[in-house]
N, C-alpha and C. Protein backbone atom coordinates (compact mmCIF):
# COMPACT_ATOMS: atom_id res chain seq x y z
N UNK A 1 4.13 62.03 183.65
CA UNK A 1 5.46 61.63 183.28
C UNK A 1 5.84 62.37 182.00
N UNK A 2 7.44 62.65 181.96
CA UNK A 2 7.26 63.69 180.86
C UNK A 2 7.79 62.57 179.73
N UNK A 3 8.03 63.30 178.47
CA UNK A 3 8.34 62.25 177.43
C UNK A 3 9.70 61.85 178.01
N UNK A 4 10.93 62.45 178.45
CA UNK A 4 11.77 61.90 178.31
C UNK A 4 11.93 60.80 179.62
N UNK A 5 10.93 60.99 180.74
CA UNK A 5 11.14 59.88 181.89
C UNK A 5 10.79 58.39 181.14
N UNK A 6 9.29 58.52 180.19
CA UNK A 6 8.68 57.82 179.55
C UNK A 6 9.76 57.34 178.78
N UNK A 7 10.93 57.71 178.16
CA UNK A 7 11.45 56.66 177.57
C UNK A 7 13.09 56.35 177.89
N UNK A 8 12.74 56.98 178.85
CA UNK A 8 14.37 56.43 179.74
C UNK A 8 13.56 55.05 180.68
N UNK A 9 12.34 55.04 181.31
CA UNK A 9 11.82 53.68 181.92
C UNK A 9 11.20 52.78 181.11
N UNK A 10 11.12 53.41 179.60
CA UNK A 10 10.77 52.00 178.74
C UNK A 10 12.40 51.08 178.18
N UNK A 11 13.04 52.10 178.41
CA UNK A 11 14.78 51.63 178.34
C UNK A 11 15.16 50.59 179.08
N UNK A 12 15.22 51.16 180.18
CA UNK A 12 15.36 50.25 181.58
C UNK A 12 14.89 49.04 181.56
N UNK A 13 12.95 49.16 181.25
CA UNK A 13 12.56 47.76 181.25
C UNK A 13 12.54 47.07 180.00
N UNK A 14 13.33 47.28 178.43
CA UNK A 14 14.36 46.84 178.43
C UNK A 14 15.20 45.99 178.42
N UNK A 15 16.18 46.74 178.70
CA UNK A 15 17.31 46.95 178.90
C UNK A 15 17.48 45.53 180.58
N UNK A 16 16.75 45.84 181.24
CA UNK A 16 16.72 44.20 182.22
C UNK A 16 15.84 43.24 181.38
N UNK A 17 15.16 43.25 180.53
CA UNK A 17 14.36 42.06 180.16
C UNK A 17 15.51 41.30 179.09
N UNK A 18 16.88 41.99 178.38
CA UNK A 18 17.50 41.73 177.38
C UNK A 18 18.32 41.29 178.71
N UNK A 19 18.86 41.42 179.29
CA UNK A 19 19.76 40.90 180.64
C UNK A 19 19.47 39.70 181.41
N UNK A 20 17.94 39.69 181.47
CA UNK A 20 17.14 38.52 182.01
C UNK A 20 17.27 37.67 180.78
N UNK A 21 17.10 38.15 179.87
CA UNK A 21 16.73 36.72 178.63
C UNK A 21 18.59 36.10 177.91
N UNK A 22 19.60 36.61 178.64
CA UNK A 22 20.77 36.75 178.13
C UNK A 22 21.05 35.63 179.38
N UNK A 23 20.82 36.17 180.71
CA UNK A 23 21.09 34.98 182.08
C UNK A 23 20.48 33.58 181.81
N UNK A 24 19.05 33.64 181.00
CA UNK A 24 17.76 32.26 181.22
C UNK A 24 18.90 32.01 180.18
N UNK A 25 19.48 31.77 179.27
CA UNK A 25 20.45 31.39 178.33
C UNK A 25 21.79 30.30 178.81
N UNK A 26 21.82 30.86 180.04
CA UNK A 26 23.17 30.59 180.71
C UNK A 26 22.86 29.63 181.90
N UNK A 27 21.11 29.54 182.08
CA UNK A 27 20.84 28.64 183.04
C UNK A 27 20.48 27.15 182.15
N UNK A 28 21.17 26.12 183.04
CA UNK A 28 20.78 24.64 182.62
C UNK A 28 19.18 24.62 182.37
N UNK A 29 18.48 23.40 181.41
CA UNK A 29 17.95 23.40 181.19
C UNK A 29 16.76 22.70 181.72
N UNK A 30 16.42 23.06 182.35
CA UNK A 30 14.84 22.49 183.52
C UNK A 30 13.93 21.62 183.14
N UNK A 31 13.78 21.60 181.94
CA UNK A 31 12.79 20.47 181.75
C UNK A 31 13.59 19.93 180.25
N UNK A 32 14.10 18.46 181.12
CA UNK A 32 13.88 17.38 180.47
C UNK A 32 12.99 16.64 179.39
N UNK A 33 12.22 16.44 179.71
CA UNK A 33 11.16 15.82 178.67
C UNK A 33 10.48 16.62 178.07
N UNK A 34 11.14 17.61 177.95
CA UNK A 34 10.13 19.09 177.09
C UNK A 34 10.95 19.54 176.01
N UNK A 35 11.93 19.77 175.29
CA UNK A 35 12.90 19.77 174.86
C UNK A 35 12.58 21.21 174.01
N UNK A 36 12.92 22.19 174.65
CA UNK A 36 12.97 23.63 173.86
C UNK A 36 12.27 24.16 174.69
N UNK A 37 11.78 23.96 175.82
CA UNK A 37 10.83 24.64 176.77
C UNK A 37 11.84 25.65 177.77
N UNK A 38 11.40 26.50 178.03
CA UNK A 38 12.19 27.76 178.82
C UNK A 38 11.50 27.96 179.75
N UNK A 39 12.24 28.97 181.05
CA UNK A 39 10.74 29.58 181.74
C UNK A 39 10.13 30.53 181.47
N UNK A 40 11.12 31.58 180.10
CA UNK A 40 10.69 32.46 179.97
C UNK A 40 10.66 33.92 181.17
N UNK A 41 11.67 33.91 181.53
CA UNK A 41 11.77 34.90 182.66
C UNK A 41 11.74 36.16 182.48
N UNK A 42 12.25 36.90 181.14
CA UNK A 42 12.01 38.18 180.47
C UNK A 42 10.93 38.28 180.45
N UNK A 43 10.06 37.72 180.72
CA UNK A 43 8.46 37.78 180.41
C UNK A 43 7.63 38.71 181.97
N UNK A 44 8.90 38.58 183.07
CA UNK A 44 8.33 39.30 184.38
C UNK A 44 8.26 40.49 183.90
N UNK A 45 9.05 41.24 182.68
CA UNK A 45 9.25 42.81 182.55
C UNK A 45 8.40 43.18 182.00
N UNK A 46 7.85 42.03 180.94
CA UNK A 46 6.27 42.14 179.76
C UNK A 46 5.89 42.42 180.64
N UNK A 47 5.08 41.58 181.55
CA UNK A 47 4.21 41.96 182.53
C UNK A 47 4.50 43.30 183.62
N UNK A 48 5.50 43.77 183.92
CA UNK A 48 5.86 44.83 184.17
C UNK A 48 5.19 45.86 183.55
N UNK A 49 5.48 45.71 182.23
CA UNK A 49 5.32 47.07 181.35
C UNK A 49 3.97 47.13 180.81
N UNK A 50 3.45 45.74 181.24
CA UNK A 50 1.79 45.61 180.82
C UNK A 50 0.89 46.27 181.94
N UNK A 51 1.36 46.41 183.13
CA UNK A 51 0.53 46.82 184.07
C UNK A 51 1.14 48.74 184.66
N UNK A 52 2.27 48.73 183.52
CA UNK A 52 3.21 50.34 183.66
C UNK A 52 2.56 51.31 182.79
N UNK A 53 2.94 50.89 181.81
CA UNK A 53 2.75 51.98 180.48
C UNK A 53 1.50 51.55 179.90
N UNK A 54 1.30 52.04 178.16
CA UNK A 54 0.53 52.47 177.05
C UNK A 54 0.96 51.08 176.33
N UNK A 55 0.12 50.61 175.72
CA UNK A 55 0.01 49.03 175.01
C UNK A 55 1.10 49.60 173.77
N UNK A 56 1.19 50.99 173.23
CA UNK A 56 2.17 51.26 172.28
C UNK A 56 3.56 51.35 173.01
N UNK A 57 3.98 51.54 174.27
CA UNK A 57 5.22 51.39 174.99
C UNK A 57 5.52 49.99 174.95
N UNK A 58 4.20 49.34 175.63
CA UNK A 58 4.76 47.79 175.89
C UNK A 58 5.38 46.74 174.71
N UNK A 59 4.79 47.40 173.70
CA UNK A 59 5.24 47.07 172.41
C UNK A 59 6.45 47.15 171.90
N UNK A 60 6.84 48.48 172.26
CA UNK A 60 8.36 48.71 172.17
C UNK A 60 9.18 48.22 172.98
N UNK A 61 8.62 47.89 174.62
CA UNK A 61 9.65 47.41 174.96
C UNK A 61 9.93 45.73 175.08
N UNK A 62 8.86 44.85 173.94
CA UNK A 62 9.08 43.91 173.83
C UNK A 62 9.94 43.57 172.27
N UNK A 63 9.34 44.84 171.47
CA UNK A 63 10.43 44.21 170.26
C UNK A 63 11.64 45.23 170.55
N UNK A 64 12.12 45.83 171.72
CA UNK A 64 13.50 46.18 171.46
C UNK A 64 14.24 44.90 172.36
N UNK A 65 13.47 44.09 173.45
CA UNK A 65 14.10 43.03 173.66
C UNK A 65 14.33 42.05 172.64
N UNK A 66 13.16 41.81 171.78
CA UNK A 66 13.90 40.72 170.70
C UNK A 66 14.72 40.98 169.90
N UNK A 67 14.90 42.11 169.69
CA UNK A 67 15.94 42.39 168.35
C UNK A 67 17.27 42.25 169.30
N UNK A 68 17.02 43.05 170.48
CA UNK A 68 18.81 42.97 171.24
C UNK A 68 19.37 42.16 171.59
N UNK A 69 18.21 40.87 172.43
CA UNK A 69 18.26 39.62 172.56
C UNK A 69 18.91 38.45 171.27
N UNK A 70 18.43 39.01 170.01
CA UNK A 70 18.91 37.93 168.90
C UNK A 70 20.09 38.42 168.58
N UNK A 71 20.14 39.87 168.53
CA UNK A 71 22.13 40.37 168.48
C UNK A 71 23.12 40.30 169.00
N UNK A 72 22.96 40.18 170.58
CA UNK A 72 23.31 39.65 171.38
C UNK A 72 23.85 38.43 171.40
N UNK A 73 22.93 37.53 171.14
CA UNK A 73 23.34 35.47 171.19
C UNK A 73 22.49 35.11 170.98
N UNK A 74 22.07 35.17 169.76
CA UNK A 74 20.89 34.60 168.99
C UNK A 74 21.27 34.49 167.67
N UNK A 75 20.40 33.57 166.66
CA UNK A 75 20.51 33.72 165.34
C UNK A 75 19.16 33.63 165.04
N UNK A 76 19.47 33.77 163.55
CA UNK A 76 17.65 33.86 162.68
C UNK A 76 16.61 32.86 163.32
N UNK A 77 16.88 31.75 163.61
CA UNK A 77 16.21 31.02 163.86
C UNK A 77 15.72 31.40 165.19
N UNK A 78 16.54 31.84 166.06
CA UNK A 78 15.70 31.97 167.60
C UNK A 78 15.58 33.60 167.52
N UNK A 79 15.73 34.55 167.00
CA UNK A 79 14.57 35.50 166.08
C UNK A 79 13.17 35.24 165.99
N UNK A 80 13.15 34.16 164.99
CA UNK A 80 11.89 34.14 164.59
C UNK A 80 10.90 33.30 165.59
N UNK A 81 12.16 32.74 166.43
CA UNK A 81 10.76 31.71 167.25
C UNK A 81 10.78 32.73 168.55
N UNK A 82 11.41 33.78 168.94
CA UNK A 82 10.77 34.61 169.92
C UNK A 82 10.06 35.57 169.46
N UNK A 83 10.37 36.12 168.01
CA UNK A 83 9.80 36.95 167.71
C UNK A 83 7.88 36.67 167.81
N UNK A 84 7.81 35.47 166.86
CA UNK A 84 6.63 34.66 167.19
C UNK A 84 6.06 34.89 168.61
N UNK A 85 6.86 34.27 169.22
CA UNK A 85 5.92 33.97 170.58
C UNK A 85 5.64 35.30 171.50
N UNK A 86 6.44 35.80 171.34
CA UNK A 86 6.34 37.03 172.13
C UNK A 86 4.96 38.25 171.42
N UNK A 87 5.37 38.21 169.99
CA UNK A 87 4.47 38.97 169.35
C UNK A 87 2.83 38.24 170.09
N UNK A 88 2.66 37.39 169.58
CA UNK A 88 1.44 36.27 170.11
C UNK A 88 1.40 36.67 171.32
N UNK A 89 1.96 36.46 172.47
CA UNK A 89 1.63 36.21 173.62
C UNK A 89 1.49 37.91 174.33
N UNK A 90 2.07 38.65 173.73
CA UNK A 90 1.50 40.18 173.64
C UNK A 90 0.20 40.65 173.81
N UNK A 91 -0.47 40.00 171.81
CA UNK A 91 -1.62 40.14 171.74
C UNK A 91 -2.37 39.54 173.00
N UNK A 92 -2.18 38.12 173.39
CA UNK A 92 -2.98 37.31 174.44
C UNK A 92 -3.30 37.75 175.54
N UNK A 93 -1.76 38.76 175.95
CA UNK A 93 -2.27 39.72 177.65
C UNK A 93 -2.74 40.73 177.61
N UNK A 94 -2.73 41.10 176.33
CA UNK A 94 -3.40 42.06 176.11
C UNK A 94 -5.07 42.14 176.13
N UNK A 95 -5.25 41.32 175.45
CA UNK A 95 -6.32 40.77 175.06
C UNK A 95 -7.35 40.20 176.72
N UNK A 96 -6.21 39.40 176.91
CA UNK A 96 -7.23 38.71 178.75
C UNK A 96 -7.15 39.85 179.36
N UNK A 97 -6.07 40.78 179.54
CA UNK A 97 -5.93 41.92 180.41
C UNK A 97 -7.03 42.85 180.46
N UNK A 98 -8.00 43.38 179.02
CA UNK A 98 -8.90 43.91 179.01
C UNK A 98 -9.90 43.20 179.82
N UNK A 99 -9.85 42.21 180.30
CA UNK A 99 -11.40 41.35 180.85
C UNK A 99 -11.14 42.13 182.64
N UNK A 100 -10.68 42.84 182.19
CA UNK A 100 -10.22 43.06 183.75
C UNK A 100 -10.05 43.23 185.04
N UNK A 101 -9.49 43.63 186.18
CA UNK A 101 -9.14 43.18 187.40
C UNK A 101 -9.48 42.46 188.18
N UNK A 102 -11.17 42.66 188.43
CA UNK A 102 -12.57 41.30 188.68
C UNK A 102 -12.43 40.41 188.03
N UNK A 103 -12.38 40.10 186.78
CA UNK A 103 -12.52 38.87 186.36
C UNK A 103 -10.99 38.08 185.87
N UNK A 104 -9.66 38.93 185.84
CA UNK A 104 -8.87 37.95 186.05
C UNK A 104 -7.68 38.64 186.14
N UNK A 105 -6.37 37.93 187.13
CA UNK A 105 -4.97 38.73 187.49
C UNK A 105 -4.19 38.72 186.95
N UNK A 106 -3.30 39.41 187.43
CA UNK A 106 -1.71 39.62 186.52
C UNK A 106 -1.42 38.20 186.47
N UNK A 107 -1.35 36.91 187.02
CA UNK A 107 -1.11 35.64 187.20
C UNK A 107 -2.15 35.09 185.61
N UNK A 108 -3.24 35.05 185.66
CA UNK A 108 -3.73 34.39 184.58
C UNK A 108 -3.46 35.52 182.97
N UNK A 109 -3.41 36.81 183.16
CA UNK A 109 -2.96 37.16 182.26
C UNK A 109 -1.48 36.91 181.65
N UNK A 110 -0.59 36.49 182.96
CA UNK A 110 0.68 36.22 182.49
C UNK A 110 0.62 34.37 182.15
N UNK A 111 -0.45 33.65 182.41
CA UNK A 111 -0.42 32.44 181.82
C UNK A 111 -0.84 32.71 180.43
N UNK A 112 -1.64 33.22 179.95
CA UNK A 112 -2.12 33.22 178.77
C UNK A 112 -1.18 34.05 177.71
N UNK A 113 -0.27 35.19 177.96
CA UNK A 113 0.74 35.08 177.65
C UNK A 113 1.81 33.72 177.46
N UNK A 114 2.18 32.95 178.42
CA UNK A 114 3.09 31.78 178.26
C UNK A 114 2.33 30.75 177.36
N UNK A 115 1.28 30.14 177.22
CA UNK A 115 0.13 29.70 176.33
C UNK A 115 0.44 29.82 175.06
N UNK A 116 0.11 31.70 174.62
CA UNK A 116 0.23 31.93 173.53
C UNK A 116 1.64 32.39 172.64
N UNK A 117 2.59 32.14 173.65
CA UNK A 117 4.09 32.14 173.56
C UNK A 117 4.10 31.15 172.38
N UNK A 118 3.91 29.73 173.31
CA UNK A 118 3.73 27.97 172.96
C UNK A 118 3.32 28.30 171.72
N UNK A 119 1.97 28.66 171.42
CA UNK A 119 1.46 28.31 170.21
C UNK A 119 2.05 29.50 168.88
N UNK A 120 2.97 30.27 169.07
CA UNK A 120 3.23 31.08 168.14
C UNK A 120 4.78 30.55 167.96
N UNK A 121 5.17 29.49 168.60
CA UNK A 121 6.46 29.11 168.66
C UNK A 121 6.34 27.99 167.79
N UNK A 122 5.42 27.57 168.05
CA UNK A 122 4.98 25.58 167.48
C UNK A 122 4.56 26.59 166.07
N UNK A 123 4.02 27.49 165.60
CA UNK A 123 3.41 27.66 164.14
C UNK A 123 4.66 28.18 163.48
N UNK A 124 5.30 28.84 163.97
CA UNK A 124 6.45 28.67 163.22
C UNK A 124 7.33 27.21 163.58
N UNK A 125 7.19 26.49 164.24
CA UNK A 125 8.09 25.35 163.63
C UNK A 125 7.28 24.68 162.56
N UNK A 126 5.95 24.64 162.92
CA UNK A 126 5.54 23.67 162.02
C UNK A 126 5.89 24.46 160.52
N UNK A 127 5.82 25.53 160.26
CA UNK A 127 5.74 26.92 159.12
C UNK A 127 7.16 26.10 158.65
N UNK A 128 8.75 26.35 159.32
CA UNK A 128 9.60 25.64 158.99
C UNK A 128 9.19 24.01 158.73
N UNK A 129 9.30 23.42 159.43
CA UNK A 129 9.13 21.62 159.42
C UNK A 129 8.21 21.56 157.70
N UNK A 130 7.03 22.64 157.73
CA UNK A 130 6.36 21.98 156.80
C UNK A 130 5.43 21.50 156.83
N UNK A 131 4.99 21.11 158.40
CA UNK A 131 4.30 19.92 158.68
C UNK A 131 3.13 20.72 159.82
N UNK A 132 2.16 20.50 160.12
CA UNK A 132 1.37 20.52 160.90
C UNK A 132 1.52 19.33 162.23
N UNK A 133 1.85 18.71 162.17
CA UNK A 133 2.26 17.73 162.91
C UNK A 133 3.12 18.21 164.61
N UNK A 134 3.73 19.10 164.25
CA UNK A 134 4.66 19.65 165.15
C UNK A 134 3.97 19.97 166.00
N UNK A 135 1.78 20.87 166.15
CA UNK A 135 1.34 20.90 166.92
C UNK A 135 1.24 20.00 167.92
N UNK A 136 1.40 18.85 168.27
CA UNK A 136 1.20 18.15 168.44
C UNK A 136 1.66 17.88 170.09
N UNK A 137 3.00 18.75 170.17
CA UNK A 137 3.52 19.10 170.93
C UNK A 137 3.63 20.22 172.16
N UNK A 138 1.69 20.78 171.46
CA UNK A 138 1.31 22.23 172.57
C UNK A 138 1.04 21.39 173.58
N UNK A 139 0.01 20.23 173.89
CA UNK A 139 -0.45 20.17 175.23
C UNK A 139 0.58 20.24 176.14
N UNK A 140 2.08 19.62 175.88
CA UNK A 140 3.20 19.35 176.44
C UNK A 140 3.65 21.02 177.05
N UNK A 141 3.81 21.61 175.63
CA UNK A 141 4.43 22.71 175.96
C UNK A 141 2.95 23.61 176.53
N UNK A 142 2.12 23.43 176.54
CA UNK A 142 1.00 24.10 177.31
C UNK A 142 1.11 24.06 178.77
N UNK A 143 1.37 22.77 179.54
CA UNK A 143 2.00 22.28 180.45
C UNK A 143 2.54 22.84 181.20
N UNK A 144 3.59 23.31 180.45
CA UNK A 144 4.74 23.74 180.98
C UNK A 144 4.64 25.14 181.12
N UNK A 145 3.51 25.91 179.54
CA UNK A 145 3.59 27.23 179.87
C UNK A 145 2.78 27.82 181.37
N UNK A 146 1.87 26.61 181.24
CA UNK A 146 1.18 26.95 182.34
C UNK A 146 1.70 27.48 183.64
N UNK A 147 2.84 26.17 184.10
CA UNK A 147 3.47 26.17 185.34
C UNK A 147 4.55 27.14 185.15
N UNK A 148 4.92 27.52 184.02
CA UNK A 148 5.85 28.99 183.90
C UNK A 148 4.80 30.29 184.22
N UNK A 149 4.00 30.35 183.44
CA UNK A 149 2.83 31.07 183.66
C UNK A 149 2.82 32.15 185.15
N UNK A 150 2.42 30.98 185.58
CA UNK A 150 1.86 31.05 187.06
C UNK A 150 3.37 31.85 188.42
N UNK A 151 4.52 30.99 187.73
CA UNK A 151 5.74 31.57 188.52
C UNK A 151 6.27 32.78 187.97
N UNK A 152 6.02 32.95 186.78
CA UNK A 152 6.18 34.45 186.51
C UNK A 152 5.26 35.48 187.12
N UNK A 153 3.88 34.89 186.72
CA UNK A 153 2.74 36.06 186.92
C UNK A 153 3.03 35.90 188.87
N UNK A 154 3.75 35.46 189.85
CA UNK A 154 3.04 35.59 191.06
C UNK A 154 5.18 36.44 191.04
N UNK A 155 5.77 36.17 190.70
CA UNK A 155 6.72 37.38 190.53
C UNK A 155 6.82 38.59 190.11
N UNK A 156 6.12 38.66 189.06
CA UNK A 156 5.28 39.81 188.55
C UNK A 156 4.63 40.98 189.63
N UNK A 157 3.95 40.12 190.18
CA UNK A 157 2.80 40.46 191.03
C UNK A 157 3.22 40.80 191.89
N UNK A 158 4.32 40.53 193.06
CA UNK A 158 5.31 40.66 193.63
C UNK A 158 5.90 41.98 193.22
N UNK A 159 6.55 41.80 192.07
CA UNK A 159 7.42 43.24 192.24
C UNK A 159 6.25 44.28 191.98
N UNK A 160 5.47 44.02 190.99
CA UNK A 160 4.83 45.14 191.00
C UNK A 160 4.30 46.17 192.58
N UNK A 161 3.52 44.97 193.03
CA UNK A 161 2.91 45.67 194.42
C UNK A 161 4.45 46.23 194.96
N UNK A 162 5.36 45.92 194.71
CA UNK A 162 6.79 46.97 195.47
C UNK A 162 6.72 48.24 194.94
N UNK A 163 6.71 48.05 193.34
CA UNK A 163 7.17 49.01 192.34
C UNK A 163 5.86 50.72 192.97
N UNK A 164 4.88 49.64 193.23
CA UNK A 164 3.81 50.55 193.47
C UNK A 164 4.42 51.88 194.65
N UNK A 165 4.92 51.46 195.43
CA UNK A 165 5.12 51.92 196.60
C UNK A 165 6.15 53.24 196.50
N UNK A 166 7.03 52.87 195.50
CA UNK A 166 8.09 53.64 195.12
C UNK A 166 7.45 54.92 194.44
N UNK A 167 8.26 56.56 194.84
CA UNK A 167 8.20 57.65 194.51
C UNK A 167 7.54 57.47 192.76
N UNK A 168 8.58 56.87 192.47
CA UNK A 168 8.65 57.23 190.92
C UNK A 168 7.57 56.64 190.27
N UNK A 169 6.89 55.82 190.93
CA UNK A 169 5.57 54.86 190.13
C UNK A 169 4.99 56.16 190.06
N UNK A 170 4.59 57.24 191.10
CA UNK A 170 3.62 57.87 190.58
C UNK A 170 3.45 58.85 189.48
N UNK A 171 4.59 59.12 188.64
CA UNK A 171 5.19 60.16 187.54
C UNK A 171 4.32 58.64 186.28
N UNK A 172 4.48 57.76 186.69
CA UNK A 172 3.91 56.85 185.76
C UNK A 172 2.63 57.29 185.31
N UNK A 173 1.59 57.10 186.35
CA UNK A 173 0.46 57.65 186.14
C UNK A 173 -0.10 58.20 185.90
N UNK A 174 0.74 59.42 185.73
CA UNK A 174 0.47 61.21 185.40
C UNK A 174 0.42 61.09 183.91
């Protein structure tokens, strides 16, 4: 892939993950008794770009979603709590992703992403609040990342095996 395909498809993915996280905005809110819980759907493109590119691409194309995402319809505050979670939950797929293909899938790497979303979201509230106390509230939101987790990573998984098929995946590889 030459440099400039390389960053016209880190654009793209992107450029839909800031589109995806602009729509999950505009959708009602799914869980009730969770109160700040999302599904996190921009998170299919992380995983996209986790199983596409160079851990220094995927990087970029997660903090050019947060910055566009908070300019977009965001303020400081939901900045810092995606910035958090996303940064975190980066390291996390990154991190399980190395254990790899045998010992675990795009599905549990994209839970442990949603996991470590939770817990980089809760340390900055508690960081604001003041309080340590606010943890208090991962098993809940663990819960939930889980069952987000799992519906991302098997969408994920999904497009990818498409993406595979397509001409242009293979300029990826090169």
């Amino acid at each position: 892939m030459t440099k400039n395909q390389r960053i016209v498809y880190i654009a793209l993915l992107a450029a839909q993950a800031v589109i995806i996280s602009i729509l999950e905005r505009a959708i009602p809110f799914p869980f009730a008794f969770a109160p700040g819980a999302k599904l996190g759907l921009a998170n299919i493109i992380t995983c996209m770009a986790l199983y596409t590119l160079t851990v220094k691409d995927v990087t970029k194309v997660v903090l050019i979603r947060i910055t566009l995402s908070a300019l977009l319809g965001g303020n400081l505050s939901s900045f810092m709590y995606s910035a958090s979670g996303a940064i975190l939950s980066l390291l996390g797929m990154i991190l399980v992703k190395q254990l790899g293909p045998s010992r675990i899938s795009l599905i549990g790497v994209s839970v442990a992403g949603a996991i470590m979303h939770n817990v980089g979201q809760l340390l900055i509230a508690s960081w604001i609040a003041q309080t340590w106390t606010v943890l208090l509230y991962l098993p809940v939101m663990s819960f939930i990342g889980i069952l987000s987790g799992i519906a991302i990573g098997i969408i994920a998984n999904y497009l990818l095996t498409h993406v595979e098929k397509l001409v242009y995946y293979r300029y990826l590889n090169e």
